[in-house]
PDB file of N, CA and C in Angstrom:
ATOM      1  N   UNK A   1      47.144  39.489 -37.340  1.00  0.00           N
ATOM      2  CA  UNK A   1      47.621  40.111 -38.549  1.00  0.00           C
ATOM      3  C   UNK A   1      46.450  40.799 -39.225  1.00  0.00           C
ATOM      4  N   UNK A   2      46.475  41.800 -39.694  1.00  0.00           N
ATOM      5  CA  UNK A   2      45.801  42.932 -40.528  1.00  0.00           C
ATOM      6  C   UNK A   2      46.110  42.583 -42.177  1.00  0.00           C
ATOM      7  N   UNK A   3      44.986  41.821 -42.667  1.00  0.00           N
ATOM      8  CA  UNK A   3      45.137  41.886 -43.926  1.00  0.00           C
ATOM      9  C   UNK A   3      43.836  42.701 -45.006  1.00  0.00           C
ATOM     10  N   UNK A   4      44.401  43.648 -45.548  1.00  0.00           N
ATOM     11  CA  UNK A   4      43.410  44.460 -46.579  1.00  0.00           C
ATOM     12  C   UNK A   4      42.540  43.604 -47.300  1.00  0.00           C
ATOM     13  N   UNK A   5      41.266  43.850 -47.314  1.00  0.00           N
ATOM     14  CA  UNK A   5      40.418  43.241 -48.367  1.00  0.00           C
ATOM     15  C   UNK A   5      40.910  43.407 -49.899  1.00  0.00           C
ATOM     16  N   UNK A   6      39.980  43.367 -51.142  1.00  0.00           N
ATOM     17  CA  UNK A   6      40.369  43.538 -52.296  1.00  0.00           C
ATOM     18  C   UNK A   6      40.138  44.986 -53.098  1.00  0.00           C
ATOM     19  N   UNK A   7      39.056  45.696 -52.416  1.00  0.00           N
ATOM     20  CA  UNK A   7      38.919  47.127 -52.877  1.00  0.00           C
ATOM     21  C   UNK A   7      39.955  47.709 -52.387  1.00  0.00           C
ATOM     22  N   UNK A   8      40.294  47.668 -51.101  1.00  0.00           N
ATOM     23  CA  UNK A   8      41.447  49.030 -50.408  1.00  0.00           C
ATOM     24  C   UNK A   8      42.547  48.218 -50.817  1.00  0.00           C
ATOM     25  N   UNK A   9      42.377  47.005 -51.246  1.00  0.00           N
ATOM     26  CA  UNK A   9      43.981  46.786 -52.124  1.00  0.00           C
ATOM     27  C   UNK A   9      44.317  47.818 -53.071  1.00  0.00           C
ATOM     28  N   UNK A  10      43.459  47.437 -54.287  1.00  0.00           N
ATOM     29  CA  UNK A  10      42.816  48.511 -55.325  1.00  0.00           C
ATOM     30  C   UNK A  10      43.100  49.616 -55.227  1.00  0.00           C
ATOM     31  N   UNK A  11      42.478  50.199 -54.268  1.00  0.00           N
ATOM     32  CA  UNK A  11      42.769  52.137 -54.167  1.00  0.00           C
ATOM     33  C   UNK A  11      44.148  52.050 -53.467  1.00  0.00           C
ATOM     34  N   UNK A  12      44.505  50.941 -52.230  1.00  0.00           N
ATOM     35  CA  UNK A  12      46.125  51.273 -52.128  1.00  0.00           C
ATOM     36  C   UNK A  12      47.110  51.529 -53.412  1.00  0.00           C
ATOM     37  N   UNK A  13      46.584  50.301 -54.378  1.00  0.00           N
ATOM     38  CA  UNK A  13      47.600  50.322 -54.859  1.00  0.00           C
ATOM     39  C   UNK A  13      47.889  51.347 -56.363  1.00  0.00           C
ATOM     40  N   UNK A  14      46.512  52.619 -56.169  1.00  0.00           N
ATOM     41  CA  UNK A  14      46.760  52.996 -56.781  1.00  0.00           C
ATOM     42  C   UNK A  14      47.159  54.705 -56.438  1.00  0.00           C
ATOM     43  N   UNK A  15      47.673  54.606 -55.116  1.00  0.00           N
ATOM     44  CA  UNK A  15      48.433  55.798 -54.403  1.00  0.00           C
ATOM     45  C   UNK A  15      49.621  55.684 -54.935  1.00  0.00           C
ATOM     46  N   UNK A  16      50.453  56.991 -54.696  1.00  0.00           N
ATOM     47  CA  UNK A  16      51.122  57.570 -55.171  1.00  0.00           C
ATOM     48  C   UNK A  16      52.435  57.007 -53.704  1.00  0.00           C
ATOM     49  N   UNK A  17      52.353  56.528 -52.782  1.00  0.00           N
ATOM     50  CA  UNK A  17      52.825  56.292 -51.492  1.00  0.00           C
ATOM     51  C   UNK A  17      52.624  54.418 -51.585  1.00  0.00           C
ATOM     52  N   UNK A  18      54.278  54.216 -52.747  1.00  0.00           N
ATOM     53  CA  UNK A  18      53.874  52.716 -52.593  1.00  0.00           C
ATOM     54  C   UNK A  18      54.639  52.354 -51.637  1.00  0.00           C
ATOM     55  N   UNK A  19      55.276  52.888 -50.322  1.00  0.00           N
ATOM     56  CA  UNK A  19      55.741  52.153 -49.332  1.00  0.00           C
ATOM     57  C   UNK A  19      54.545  51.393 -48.218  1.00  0.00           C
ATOM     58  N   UNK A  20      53.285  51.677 -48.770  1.00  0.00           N
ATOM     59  CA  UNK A  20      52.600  51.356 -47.501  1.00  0.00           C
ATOM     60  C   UNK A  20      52.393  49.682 -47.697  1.00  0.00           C
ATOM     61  N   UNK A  21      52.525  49.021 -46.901  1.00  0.00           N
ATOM     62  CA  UNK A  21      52.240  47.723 -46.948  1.00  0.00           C
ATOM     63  C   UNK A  21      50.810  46.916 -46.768  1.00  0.00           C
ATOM     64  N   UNK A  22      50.930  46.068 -47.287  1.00  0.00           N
ATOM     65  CA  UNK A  22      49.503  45.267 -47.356  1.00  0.00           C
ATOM     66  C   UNK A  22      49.207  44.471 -45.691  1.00  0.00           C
ATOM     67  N   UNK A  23      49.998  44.165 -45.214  1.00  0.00           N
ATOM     68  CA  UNK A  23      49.958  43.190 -44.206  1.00  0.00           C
ATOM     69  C   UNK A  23      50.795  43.714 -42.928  1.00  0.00           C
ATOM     70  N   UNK A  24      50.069  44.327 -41.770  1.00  0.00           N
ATOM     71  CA  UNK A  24      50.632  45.305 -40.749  1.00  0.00           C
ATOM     72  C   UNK A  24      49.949  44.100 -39.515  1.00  0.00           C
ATOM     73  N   UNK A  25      51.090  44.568 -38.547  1.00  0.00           N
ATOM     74  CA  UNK A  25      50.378  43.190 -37.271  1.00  0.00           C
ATOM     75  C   UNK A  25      50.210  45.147 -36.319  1.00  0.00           C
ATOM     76  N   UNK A  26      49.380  44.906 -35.351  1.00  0.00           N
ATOM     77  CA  UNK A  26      49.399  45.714 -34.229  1.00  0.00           C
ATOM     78  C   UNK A  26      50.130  46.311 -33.538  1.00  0.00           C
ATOM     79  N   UNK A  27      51.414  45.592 -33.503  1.00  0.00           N
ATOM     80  CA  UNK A  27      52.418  46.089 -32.827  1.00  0.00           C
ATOM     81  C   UNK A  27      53.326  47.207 -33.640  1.00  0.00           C
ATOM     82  N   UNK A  28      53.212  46.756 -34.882  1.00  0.00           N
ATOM     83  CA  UNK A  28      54.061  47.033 -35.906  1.00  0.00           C
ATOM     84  C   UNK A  28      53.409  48.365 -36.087  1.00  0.00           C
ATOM     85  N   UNK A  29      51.928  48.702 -36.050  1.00  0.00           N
ATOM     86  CA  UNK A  29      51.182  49.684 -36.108  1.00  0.00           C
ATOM     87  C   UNK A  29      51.362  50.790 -35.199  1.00  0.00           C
ATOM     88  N   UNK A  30      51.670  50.461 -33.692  1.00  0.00           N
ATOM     89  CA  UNK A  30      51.713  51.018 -33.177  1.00  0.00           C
ATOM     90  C   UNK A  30      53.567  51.936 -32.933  1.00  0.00           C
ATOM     91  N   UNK A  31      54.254  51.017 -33.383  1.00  0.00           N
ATOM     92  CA  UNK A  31      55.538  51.521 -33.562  1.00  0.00           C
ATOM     93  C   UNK A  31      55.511  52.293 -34.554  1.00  0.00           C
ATOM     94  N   UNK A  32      54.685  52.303 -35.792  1.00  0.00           N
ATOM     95  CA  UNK A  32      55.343  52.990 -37.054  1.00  0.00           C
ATOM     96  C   UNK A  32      54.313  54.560 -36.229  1.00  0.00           C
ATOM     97  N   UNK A  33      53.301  54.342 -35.876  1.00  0.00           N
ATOM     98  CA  UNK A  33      52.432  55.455 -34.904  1.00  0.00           C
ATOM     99  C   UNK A  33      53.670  56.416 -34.206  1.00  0.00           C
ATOM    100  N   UNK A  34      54.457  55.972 -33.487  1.00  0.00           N
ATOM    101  CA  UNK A  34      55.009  56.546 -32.412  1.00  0.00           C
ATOM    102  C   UNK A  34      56.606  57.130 -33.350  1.00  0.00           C
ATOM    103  N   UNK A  35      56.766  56.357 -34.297  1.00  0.00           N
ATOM    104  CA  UNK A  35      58.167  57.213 -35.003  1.00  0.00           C
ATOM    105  C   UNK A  35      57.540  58.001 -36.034  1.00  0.00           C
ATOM    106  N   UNK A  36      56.666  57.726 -36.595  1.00  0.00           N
ATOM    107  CA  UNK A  36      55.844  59.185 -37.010  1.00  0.00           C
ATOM    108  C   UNK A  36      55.911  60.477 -36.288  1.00  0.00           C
ATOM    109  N   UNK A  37      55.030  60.056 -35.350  1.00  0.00           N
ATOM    110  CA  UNK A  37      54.905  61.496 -34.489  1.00  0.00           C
ATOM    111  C   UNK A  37      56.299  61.856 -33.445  1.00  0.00           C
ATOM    112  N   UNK A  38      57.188  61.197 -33.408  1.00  0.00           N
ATOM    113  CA  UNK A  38      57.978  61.440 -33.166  1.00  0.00           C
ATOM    114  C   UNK A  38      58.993  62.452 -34.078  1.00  0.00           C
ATOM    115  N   UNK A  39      58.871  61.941 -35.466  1.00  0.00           N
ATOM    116  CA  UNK A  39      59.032  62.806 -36.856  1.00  0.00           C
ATOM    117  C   UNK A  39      59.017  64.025 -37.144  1.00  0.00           C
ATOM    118  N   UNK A  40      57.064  63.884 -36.966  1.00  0.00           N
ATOM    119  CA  UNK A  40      56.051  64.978 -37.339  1.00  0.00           C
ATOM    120  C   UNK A  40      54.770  64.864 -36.338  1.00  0.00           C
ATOM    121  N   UNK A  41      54.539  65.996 -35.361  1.00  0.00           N
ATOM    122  CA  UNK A  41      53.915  65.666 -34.042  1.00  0.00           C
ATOM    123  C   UNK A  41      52.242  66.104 -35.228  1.00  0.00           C
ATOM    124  N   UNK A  42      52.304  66.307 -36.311  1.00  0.00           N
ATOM    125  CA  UNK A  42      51.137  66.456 -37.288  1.00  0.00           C
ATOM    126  C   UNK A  42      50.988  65.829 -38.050  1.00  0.00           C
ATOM    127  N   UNK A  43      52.028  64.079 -37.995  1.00  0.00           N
ATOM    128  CA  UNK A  43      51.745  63.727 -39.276  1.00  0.00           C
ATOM    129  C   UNK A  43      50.405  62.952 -39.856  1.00  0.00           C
ATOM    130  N   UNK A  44      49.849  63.041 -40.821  1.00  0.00           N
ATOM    131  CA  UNK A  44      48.527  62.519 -41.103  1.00  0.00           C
ATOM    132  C   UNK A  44      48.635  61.200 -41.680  1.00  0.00           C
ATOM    133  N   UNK A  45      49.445  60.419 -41.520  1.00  0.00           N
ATOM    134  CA  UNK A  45      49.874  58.522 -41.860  1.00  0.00           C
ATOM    135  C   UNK A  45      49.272  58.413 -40.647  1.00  0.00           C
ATOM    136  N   UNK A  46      50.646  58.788 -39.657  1.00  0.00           N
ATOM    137  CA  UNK A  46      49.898  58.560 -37.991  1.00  0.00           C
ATOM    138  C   UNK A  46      48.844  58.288 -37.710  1.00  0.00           C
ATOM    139  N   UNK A  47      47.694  59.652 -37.690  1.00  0.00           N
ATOM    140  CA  UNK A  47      46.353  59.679 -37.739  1.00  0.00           C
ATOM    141  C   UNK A  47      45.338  58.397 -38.517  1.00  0.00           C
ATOM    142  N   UNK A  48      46.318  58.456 -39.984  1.00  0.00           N
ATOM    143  CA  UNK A  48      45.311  57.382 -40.507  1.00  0.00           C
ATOM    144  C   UNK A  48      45.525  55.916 -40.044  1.00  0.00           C
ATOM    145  N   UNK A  49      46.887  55.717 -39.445  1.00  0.00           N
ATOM    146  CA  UNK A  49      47.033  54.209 -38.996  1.00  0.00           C
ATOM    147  C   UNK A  49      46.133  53.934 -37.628  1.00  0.00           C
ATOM    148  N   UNK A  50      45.927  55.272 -36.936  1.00  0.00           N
ATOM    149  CA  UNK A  50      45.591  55.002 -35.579  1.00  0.00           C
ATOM    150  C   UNK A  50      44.097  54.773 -35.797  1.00  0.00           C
ATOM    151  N   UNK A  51      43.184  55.649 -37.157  1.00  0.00           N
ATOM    152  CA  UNK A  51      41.886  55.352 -37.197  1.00  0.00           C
ATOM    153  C   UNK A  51      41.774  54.088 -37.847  1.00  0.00           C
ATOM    154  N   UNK A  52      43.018  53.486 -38.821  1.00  0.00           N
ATOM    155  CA  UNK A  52      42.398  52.174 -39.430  1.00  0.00           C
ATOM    156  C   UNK A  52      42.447  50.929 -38.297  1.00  0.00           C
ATOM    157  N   UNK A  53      43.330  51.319 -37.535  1.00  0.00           N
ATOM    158  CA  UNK A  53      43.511  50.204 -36.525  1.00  0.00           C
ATOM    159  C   UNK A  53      42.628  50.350 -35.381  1.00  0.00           C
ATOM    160  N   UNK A  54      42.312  51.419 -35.161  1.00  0.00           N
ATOM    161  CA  UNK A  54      41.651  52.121 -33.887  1.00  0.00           C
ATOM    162  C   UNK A  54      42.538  51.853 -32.533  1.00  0.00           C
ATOM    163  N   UNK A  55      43.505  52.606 -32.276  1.00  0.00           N
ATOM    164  CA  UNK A  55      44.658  52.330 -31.936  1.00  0.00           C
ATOM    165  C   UNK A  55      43.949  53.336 -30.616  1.00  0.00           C
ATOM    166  N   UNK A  56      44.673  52.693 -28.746  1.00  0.00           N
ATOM    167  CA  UNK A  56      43.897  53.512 -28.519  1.00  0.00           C
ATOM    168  C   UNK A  56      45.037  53.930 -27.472  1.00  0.00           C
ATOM    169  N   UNK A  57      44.270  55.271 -26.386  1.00  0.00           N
ATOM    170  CA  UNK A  57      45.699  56.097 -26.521  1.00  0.00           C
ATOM    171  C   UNK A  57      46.224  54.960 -24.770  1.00  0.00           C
ATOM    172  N   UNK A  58      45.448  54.021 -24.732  1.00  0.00           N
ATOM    173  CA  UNK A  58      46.117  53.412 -23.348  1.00  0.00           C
ATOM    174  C   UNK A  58      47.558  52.590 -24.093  1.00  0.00           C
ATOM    175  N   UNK A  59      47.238  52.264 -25.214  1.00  0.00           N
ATOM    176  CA  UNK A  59      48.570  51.045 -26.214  1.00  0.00           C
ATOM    177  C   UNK A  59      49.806  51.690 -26.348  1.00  0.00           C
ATOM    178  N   UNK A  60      49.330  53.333 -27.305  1.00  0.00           N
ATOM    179  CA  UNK A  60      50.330  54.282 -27.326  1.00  0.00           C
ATOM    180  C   UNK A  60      51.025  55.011 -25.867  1.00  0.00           C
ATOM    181  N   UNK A  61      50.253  54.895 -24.862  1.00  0.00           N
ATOM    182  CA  UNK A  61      50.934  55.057 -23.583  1.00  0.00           C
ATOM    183  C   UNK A  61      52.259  53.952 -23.169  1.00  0.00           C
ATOM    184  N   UNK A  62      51.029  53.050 -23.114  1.00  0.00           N
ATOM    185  CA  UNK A  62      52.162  51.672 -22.489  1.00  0.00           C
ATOM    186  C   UNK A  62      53.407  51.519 -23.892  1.00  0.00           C
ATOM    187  N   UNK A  63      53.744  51.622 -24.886  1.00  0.00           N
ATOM    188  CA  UNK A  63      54.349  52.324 -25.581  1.00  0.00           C
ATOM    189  C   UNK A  63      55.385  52.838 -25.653  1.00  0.00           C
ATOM    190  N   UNK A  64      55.283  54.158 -24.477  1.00  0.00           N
ATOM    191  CA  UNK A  64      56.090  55.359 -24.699  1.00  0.00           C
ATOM    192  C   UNK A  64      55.669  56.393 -24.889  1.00  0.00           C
ATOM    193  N   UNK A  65      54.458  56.561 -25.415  1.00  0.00           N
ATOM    194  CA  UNK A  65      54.162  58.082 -25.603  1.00  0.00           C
ATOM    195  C   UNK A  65      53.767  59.012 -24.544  1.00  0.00           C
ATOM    196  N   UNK A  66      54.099  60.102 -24.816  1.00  0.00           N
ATOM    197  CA  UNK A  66      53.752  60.929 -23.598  1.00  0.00           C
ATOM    198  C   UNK A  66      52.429  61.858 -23.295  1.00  0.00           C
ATOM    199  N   UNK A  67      52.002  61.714 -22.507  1.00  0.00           N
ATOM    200  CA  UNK A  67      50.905  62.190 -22.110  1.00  0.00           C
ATOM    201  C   UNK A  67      50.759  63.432 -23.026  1.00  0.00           C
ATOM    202  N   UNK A  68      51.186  64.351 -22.648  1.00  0.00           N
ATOM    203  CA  UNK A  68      51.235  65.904 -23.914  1.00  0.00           C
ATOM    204  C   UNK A  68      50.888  65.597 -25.225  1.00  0.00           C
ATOM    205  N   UNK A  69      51.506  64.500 -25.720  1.00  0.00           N
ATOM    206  CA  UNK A  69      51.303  64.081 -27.217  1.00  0.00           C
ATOM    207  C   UNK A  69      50.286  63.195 -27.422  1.00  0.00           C
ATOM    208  N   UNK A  70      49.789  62.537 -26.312  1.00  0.00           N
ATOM    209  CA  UNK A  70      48.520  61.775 -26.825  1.00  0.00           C
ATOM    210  C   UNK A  70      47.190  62.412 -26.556  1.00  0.00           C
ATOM    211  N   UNK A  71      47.274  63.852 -25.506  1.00  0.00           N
ATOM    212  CA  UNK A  71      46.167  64.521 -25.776  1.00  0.00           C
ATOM    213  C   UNK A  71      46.186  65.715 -26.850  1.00  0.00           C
ATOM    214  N   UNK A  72      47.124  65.601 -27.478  1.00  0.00           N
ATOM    215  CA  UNK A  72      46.995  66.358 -29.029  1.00  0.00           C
ATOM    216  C   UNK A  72      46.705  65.494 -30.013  1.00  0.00           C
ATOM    217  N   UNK A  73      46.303  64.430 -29.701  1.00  0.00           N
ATOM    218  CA  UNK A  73      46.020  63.603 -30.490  1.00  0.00           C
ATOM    219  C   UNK A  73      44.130  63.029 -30.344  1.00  0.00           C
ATOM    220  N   UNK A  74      43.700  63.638 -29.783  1.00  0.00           N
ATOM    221  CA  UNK A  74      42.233  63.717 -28.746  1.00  0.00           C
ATOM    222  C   UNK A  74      41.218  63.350 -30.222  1.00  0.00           C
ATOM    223  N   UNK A  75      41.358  64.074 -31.032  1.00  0.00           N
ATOM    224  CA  UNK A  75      40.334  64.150 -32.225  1.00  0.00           C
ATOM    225  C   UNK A  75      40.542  63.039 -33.199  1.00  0.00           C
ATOM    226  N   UNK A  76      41.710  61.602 -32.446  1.00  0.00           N
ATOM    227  CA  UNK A  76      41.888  60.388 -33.634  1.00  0.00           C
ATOM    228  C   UNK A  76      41.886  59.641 -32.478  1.00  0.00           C
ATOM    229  N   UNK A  77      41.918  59.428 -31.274  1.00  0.00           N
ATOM    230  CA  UNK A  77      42.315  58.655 -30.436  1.00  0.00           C
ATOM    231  C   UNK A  77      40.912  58.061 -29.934  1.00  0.00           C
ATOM    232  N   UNK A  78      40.867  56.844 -29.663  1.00  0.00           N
ATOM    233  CA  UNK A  78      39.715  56.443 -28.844  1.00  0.00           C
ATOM    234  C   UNK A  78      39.875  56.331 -27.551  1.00  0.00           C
ATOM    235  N   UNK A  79      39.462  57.054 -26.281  1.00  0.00           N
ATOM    236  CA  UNK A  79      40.159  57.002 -25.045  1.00  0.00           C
ATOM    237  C   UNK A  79      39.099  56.022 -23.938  1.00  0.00           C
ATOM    238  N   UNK A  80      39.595  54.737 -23.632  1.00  0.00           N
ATOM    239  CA  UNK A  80      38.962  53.815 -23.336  1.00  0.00           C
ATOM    240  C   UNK A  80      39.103  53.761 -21.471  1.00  0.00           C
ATOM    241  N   UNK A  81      38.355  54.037 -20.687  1.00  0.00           N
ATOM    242  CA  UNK A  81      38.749  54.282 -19.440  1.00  0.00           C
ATOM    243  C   UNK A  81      37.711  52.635 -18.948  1.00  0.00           C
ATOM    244  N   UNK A  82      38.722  51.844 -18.109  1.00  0.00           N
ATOM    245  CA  UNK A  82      37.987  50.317 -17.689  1.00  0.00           C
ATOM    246  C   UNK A  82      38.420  50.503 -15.891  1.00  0.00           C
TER     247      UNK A  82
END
């Protein structure tokens, strides 16, 4: 489980976007990732969930996502080759 410290509580909670939640597990991250861009193949939540989590594009593969869309995604993605 992903729980926010007490500053980025702070500045969360003083966005204008109070759907975002305090307490996100990985999986959950990676689903809200993939109906985003499913959405909006630009959306910038996406981007920011994938850099807070460091989400990487082998997770979003196994996933569902498709190759086309995870190399438009090159400039947020960490691409981990083992």
């Amino acid at each position: 489980m992903f729980i926010v410290g007490k500053c980025k509580k702070r500045t969360l909670s003083r966005t204008k976007d109070s759907s975002f939640r305090l307490q996100f597990t990985r999986q959950e991250a990676v689903r809200t990732v993939i109906k985003e861009i499913g959405n909006n193949p630009t959306s910038i939540y996406a981007k920011e969930i994938i850099s807070l989590f460091g989400i990487t594009a082998e997770e979003l593969s196994e996933s569902g996502m498709t190759y086309e869309i995870l190399r438009s995604l090159d400039s947020v993605l960490s691409w981990r080759i083992s």
